[in-house]
C-alpha atoms as a PDB file:
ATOM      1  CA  UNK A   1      80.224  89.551 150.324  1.00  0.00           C
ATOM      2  CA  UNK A   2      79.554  87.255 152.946  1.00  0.00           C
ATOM      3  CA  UNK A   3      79.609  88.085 156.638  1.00  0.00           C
ATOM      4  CA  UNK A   4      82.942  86.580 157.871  1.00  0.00           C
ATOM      5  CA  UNK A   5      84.694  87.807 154.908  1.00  0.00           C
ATOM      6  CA  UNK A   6      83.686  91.451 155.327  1.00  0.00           C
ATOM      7  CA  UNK A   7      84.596  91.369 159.534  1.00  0.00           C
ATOM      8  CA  UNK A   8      88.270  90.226 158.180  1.00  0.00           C
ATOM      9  CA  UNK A   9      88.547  93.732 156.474  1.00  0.00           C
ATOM     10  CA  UNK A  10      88.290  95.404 160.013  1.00  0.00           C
ATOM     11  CA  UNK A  11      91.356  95.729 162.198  1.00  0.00           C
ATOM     12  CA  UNK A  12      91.613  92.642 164.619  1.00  0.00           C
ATOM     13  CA  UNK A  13      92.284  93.228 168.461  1.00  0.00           C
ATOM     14  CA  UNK A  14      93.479  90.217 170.838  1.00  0.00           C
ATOM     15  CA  UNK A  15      90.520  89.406 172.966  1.00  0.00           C
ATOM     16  CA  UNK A  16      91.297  89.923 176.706  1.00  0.00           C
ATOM     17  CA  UNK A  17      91.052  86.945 179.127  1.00  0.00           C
ATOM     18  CA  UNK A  18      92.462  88.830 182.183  1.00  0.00           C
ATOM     19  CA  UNK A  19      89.503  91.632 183.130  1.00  0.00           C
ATOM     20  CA  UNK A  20      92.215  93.824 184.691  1.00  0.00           C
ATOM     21  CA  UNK A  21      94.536  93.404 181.138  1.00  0.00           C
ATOM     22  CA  UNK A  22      97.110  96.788 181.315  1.00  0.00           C
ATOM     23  CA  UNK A  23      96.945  96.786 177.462  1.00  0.00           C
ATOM     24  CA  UNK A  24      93.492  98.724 178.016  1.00  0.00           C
ATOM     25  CA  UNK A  25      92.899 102.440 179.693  1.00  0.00           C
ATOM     26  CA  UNK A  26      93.594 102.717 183.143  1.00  0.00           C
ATOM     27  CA  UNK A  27      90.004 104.005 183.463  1.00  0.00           C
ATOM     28  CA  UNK A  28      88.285 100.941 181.572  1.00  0.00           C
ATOM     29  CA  UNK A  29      90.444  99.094 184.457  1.00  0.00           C
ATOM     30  CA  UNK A  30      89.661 100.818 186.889  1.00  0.00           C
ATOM     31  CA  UNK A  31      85.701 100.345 186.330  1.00  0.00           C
ATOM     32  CA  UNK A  32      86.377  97.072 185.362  1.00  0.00           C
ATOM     33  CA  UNK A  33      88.318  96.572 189.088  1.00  0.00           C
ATOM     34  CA  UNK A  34      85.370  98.270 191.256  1.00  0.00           C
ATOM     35  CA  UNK A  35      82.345  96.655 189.854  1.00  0.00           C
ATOM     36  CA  UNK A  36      83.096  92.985 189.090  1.00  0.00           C
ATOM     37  CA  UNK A  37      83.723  92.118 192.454  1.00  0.00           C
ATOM     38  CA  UNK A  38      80.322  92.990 194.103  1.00  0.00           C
ATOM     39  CA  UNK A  39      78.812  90.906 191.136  1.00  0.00           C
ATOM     40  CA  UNK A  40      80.796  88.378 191.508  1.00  0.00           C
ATOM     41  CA  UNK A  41      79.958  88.195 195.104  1.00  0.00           C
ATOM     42  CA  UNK A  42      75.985  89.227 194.978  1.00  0.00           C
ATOM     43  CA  UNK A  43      75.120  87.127 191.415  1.00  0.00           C
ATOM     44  CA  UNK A  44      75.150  83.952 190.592  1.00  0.00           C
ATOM     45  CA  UNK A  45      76.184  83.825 186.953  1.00  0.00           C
ATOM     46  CA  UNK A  46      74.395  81.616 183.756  1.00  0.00           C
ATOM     47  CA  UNK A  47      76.740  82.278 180.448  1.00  0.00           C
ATOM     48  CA  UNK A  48      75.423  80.533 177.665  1.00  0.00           C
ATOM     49  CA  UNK A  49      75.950  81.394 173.554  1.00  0.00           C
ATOM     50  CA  UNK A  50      79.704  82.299 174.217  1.00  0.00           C
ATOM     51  CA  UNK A  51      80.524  80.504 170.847  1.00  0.00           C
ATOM     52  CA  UNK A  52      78.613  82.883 168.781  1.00  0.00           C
ATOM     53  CA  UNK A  53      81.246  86.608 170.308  1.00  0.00           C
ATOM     54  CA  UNK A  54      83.515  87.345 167.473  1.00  0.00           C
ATOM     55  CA  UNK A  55      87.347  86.336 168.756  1.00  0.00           C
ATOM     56  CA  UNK A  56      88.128  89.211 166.673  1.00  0.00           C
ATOM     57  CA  UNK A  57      87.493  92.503 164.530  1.00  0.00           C
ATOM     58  CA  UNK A  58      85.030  95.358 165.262  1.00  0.00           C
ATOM     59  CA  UNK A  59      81.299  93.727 166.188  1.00  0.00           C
ATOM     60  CA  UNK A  60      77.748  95.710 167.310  1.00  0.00           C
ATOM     61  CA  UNK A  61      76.570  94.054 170.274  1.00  0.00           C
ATOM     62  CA  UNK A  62      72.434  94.380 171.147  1.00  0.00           C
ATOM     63  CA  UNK A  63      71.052  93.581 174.043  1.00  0.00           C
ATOM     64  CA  UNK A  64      67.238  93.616 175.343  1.00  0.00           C
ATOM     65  CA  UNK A  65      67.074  96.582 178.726  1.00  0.00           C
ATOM     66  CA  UNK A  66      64.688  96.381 181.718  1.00  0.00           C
ATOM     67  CA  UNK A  67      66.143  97.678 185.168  1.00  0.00           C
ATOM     68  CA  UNK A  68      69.040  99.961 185.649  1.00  0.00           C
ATOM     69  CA  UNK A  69      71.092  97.000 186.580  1.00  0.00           C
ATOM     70  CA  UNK A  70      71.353  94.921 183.377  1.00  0.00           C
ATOM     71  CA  UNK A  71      74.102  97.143 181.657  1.00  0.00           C
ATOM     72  CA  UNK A  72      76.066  95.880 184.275  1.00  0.00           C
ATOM     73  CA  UNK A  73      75.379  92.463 184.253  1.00  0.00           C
ATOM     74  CA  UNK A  74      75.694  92.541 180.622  1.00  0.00           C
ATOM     75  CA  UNK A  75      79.195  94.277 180.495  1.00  0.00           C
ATOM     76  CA  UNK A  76      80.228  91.148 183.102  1.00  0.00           C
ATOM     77  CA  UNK A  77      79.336  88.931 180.838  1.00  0.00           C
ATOM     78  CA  UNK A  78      81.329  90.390 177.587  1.00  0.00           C
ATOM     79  CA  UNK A  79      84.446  91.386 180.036  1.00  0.00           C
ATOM     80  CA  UNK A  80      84.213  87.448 181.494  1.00  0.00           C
ATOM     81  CA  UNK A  81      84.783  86.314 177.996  1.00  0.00           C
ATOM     82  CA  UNK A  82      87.152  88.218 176.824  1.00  0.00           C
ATOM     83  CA  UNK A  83      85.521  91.534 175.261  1.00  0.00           C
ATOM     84  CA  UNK A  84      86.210  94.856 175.716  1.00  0.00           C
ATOM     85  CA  UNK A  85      82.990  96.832 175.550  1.00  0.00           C
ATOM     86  CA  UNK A  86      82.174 100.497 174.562  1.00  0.00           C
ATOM     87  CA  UNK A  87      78.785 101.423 175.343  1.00  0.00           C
ATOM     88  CA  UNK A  88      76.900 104.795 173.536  1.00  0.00           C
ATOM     89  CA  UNK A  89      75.034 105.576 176.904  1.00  0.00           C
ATOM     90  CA  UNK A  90      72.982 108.846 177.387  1.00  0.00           C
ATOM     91  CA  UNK A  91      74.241 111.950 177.905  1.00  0.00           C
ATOM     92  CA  UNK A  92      72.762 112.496 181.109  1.00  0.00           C
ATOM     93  CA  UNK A  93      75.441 110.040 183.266  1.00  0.00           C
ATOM     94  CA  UNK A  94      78.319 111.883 181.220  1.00  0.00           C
ATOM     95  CA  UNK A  95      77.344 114.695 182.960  1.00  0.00           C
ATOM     96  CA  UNK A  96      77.839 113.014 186.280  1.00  0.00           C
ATOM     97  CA  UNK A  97      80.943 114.637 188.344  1.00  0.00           C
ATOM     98  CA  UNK A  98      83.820 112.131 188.483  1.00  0.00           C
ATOM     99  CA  UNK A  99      81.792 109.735 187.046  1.00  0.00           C
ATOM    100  CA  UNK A 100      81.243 110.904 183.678  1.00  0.00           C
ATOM    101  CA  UNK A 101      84.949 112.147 183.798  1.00  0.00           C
ATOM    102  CA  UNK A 102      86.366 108.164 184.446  1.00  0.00           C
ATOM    103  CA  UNK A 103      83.509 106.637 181.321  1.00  0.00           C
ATOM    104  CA  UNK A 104      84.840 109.331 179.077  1.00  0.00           C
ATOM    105  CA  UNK A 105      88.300 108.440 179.694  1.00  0.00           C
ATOM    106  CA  UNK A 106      87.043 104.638 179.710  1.00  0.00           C
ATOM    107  CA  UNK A 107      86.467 105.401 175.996  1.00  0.00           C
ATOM    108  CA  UNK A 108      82.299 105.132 176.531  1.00  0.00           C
ATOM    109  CA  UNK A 109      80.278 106.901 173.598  1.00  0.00           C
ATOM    110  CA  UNK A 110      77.827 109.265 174.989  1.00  0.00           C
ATOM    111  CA  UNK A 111      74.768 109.959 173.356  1.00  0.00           C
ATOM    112  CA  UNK A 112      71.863 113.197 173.040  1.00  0.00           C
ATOM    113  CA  UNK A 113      68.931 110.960 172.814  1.00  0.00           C
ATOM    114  CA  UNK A 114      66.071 112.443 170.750  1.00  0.00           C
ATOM    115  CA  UNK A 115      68.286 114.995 169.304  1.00  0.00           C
ATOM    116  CA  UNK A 116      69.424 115.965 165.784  1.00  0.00           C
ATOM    117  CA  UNK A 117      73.208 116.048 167.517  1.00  0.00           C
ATOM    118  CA  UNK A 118      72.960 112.252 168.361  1.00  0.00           C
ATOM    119  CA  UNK A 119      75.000 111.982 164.689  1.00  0.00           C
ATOM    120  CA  UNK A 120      78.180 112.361 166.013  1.00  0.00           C
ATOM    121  CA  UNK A 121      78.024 108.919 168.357  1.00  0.00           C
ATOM    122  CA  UNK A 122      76.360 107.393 165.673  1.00  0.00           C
ATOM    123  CA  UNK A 123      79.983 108.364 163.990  1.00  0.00           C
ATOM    124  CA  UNK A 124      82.208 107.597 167.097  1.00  0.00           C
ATOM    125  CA  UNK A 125      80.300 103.982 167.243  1.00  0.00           C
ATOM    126  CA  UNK A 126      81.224 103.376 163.429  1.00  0.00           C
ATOM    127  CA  UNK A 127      84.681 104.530 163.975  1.00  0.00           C
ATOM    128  CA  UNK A 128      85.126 102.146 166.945  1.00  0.00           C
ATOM    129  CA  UNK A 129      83.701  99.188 164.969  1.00  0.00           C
ATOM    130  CA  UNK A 130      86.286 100.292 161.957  1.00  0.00           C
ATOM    131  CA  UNK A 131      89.182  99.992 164.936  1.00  0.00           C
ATOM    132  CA  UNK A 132      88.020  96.638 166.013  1.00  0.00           C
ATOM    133  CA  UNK A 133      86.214  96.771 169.212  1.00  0.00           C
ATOM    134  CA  UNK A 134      82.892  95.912 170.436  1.00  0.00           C
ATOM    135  CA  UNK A 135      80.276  98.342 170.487  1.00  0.00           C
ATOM    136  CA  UNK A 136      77.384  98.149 172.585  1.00  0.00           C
ATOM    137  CA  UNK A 137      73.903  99.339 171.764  1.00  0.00           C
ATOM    138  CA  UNK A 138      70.829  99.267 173.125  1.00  0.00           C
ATOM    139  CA  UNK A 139      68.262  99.266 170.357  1.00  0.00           C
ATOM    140  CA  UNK A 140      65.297 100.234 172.420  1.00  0.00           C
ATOM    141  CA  UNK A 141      67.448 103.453 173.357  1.00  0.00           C
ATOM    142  CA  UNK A 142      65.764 103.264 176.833  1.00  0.00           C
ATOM    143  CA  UNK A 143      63.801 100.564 179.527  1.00  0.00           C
ATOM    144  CA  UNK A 144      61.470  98.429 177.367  1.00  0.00           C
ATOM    145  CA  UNK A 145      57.885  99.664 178.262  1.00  0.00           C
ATOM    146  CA  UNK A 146      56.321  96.119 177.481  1.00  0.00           C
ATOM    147  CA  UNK A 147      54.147  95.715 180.669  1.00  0.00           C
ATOM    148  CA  UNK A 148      56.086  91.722 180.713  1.00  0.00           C
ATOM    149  CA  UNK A 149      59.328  93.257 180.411  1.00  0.00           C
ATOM    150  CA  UNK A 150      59.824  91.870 177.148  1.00  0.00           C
ATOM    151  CA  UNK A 151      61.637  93.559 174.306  1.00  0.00           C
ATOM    152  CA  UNK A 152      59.426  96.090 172.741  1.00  0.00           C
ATOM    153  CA  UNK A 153      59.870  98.032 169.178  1.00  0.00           C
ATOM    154  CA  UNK A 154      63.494  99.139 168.708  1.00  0.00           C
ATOM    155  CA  UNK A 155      65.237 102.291 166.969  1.00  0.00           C
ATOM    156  CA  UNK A 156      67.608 102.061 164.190  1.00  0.00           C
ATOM    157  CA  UNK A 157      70.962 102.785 164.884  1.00  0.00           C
ATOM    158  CA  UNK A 158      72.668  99.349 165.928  1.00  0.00           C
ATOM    159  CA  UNK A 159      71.226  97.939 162.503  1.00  0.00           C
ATOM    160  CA  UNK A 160      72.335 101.497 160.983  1.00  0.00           C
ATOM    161  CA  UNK A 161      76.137 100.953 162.078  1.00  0.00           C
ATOM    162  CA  UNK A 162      76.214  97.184 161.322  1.00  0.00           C
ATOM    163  CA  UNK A 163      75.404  98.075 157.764  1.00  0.00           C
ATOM    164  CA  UNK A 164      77.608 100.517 157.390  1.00  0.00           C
ATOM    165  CA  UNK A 165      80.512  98.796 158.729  1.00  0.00           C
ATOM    166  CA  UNK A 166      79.280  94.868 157.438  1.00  0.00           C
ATOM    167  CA  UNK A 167      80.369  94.097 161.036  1.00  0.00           C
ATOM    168  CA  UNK A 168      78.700  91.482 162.515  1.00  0.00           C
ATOM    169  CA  UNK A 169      75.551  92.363 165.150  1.00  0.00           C
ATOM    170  CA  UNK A 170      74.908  89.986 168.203  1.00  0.00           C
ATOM    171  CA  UNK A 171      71.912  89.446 169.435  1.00  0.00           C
ATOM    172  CA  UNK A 172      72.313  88.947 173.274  1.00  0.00           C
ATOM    173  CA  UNK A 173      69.239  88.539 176.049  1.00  0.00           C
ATOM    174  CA  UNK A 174      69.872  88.969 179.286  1.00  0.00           C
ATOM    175  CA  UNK A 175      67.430  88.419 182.322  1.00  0.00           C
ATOM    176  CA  UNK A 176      67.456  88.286 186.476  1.00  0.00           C
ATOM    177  CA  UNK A 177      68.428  91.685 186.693  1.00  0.00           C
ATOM    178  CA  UNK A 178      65.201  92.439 187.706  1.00  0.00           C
ATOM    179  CA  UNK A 179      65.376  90.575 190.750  1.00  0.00           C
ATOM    180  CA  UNK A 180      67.915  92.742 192.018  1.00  0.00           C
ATOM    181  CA  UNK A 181      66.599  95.970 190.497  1.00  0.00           C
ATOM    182  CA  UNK A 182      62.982  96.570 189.696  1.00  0.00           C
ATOM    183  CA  UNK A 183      62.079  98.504 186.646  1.00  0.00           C
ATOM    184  CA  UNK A 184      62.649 102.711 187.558  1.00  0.00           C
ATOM    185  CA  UNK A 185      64.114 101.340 191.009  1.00  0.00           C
ATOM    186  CA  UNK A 186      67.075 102.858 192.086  1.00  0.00           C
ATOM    187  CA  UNK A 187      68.013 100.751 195.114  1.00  0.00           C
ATOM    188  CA  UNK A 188      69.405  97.212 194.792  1.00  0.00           C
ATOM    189  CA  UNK A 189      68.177  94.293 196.093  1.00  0.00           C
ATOM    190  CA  UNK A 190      71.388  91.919 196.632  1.00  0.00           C
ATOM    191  CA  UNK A 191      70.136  89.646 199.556  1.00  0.00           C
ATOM    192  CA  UNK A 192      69.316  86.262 199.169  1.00  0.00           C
ATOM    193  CA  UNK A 193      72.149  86.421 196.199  1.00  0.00           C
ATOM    194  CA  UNK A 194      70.197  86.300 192.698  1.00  0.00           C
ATOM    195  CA  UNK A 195      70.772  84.387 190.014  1.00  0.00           C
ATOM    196  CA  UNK A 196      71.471  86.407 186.396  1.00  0.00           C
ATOM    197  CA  UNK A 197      71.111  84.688 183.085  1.00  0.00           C
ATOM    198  CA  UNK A 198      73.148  86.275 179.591  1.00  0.00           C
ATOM    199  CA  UNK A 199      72.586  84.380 176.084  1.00  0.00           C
ATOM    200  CA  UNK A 200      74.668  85.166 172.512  1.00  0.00           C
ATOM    201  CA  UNK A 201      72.755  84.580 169.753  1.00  0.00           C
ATOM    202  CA  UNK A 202      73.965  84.468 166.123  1.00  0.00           C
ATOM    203  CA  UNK A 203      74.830  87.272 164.334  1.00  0.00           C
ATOM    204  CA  UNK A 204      71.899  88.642 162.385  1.00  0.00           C
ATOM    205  CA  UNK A 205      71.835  87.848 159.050  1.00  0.00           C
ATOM    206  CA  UNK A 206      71.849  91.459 157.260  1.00  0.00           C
ATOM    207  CA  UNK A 207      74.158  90.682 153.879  1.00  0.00           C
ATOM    208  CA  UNK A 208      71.009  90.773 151.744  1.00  0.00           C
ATOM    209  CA  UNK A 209      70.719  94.533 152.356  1.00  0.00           C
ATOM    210  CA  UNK A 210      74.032  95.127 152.281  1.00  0.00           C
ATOM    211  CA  UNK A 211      74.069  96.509 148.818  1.00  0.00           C
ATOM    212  CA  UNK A 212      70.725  98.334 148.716  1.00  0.00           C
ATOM    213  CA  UNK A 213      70.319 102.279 149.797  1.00  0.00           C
ATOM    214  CA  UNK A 214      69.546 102.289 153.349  1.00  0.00           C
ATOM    215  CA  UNK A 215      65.785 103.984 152.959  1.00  0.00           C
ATOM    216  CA  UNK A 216      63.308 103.960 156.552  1.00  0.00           C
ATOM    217  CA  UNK A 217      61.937 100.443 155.060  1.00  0.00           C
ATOM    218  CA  UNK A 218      65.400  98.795 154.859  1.00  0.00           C
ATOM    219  CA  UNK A 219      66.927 100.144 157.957  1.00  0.00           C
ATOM    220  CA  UNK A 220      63.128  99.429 159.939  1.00  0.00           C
ATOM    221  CA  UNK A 221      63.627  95.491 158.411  1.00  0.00           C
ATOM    222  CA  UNK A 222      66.995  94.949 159.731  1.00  0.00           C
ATOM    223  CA  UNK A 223      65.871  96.631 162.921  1.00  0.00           C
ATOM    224  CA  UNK A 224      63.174  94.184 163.166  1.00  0.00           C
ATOM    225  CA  UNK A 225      65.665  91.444 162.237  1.00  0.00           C
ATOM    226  CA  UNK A 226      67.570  92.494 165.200  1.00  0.00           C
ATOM    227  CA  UNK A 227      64.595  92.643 168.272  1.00  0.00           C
ATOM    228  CA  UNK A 228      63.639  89.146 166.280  1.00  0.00           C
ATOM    229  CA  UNK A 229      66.841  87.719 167.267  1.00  0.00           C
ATOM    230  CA  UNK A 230      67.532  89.504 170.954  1.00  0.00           C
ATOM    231  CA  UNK A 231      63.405  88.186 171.198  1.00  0.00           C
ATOM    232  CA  UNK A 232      63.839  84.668 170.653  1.00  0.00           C
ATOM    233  CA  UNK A 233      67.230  84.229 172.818  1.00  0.00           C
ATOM    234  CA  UNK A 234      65.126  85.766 175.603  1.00  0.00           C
ATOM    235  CA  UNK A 235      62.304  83.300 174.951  1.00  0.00           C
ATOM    236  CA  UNK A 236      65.069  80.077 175.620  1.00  0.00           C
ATOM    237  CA  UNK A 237      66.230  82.240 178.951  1.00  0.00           C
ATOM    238  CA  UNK A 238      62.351  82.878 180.569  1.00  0.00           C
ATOM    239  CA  UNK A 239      61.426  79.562 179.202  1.00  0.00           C
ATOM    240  CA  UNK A 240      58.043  81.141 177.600  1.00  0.00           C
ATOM    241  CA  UNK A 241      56.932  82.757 174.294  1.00  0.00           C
ATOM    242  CA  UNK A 242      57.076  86.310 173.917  1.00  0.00           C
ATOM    243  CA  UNK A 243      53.886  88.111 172.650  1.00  0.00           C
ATOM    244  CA  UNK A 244      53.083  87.997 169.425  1.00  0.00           C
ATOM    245  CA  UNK A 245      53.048  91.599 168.829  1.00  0.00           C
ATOM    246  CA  UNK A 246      56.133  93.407 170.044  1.00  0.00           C
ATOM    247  CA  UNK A 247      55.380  96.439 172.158  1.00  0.00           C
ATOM    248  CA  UNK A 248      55.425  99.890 170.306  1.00  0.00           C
ATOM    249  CA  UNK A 249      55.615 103.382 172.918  1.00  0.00           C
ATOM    250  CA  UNK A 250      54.437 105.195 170.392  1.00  0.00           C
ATOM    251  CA  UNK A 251      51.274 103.594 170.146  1.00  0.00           C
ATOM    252  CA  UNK A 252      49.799 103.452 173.684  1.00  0.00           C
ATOM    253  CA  UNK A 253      51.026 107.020 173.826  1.00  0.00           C
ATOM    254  CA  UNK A 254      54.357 106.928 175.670  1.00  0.00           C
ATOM    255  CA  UNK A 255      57.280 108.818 175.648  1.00  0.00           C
ATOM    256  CA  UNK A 256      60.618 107.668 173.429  1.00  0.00           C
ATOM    257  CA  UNK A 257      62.389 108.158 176.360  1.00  0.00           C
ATOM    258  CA  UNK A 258      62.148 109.047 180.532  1.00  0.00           C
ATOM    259  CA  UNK A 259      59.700 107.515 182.721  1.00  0.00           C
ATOM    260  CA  UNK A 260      56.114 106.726 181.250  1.00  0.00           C
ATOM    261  CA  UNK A 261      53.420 107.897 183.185  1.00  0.00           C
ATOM    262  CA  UNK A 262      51.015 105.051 184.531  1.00  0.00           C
ATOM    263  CA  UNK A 263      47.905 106.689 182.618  1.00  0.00           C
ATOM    264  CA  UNK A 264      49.663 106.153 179.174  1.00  0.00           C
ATOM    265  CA  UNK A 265      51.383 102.520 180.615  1.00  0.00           C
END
């Protein structure tokens, strides 16, 4: 079954064109309220792709991740054109006082990196996608390691939902967040006002596994598929070709996740 067909089997949601809609949690609103205007005031803003966002049903959207910043200048982009996002973020900012308290209630998936309990937002990311909304996950699970800040080897679990569901899967770059915040830097950089670029791709193509058991090989392929995709929109954003072999941690002996030492960078 083709792609469009299978995304009309999953609940459709109006798209919101007011960021501040009341027909979403006070919390989402709330976010929404306190950080779009300091991006809207520090960034200068480059939308591009907005054709290719679903204007309805449950969708994965992937996105490439190099500074602390870019979550946020991605969420600006799907909340400028009418999305509602719900990222699976790590654990860690959950635990944040207040903070985690307001993205819980904001309906954000947290998510136990590198454990065998990370199953259960794998399960609250399907069941959001099977209610219609836009989930949002970061297939390199943490800041790309690729010493050009390209997008380096991904993990499997935005290719894992979208063939479960047969939702479709965006593949969306983003770049210029760097500018403001350097990779591992925690302070911001918002004078002289940066410009931030965001392209949609089109969805990934993944109906030809559709129907086959979803072994390592199949789910590592559509993976692949995916960085492919987020890759080459990057490549029309920077204006240059990406390397020709996509960065892997585990070979140049770095950690899945946390801070890589400079001897193993």
């Amino acid at each position: 079954m083709g792609m469009m067909t299978q995304q009309n089997t999953h609940e459709r949601l109006a798209r919101v064109t007011n960021p501040t809609d009341r027909s979403r949690p006070f919390a989402y609103r709330f976010v929404v309220g306190v950080l779009r205007p300091p991006l809207m005031l520090f960034t200068k803003r480059r939308w591009s792709g907005i054709e290719n966002l679903p204007s309805g049903g449950g969708y994965v959207a992937s996105t490439n991740h190099y500074s602390y910043i870019d979550p946020l200048i991605f969420g600006h982009f799907l909340v400028d054109n009418g999305q509602v996002p719900h990222y699976l973020g790590k654990i860690e900012v959950f635990k944040v006082p207040v903070v985690g308290h307001i993205l819980r209630a904001a309906q954000q998936i947290p998510v136990l990196r590198e454990s065998g309990k990370a199953s259960g937002a794998y399960q609250a990311a399907v069941e959001a996608v099977r209610k219609g909304q836009c989930v949002v996950i970061y297939p390199e699970g943490t800041l790309t390691r690729d010493p050009g800040l390209w997008p380096m080897k991904g993990k499997t679990g935005a290719a894992r939902v979208a063939l479960e569901t047969r939702c479709p899967l965006i593949p969306i770059a983003n770049w210029g967040g760097q500018e403001i915040m350097g990779v591992y830097s925690k302070w911001p950089r918002l004078l002289p006002r940066k410009t931030v670029w965001v392209r949609a791709g089109a969805p990934v193509d993944l109906s030809d596994l559709y129907d086959v058991p979803l072994t390592r090989a199949v789910l590592r392929e559509a993976t692949d598929r995916v960085m492919a995709a987020i890759t080459r929109e990057l490549e029309v954003l920077r204006g240059e070709a990406a390397p020709a072999e996509r960065w892997d941690p585990k070979a140049h002996g770095q950690p899945q996740i946390g801070k890589p030492s400079k001897e193993a960078s």
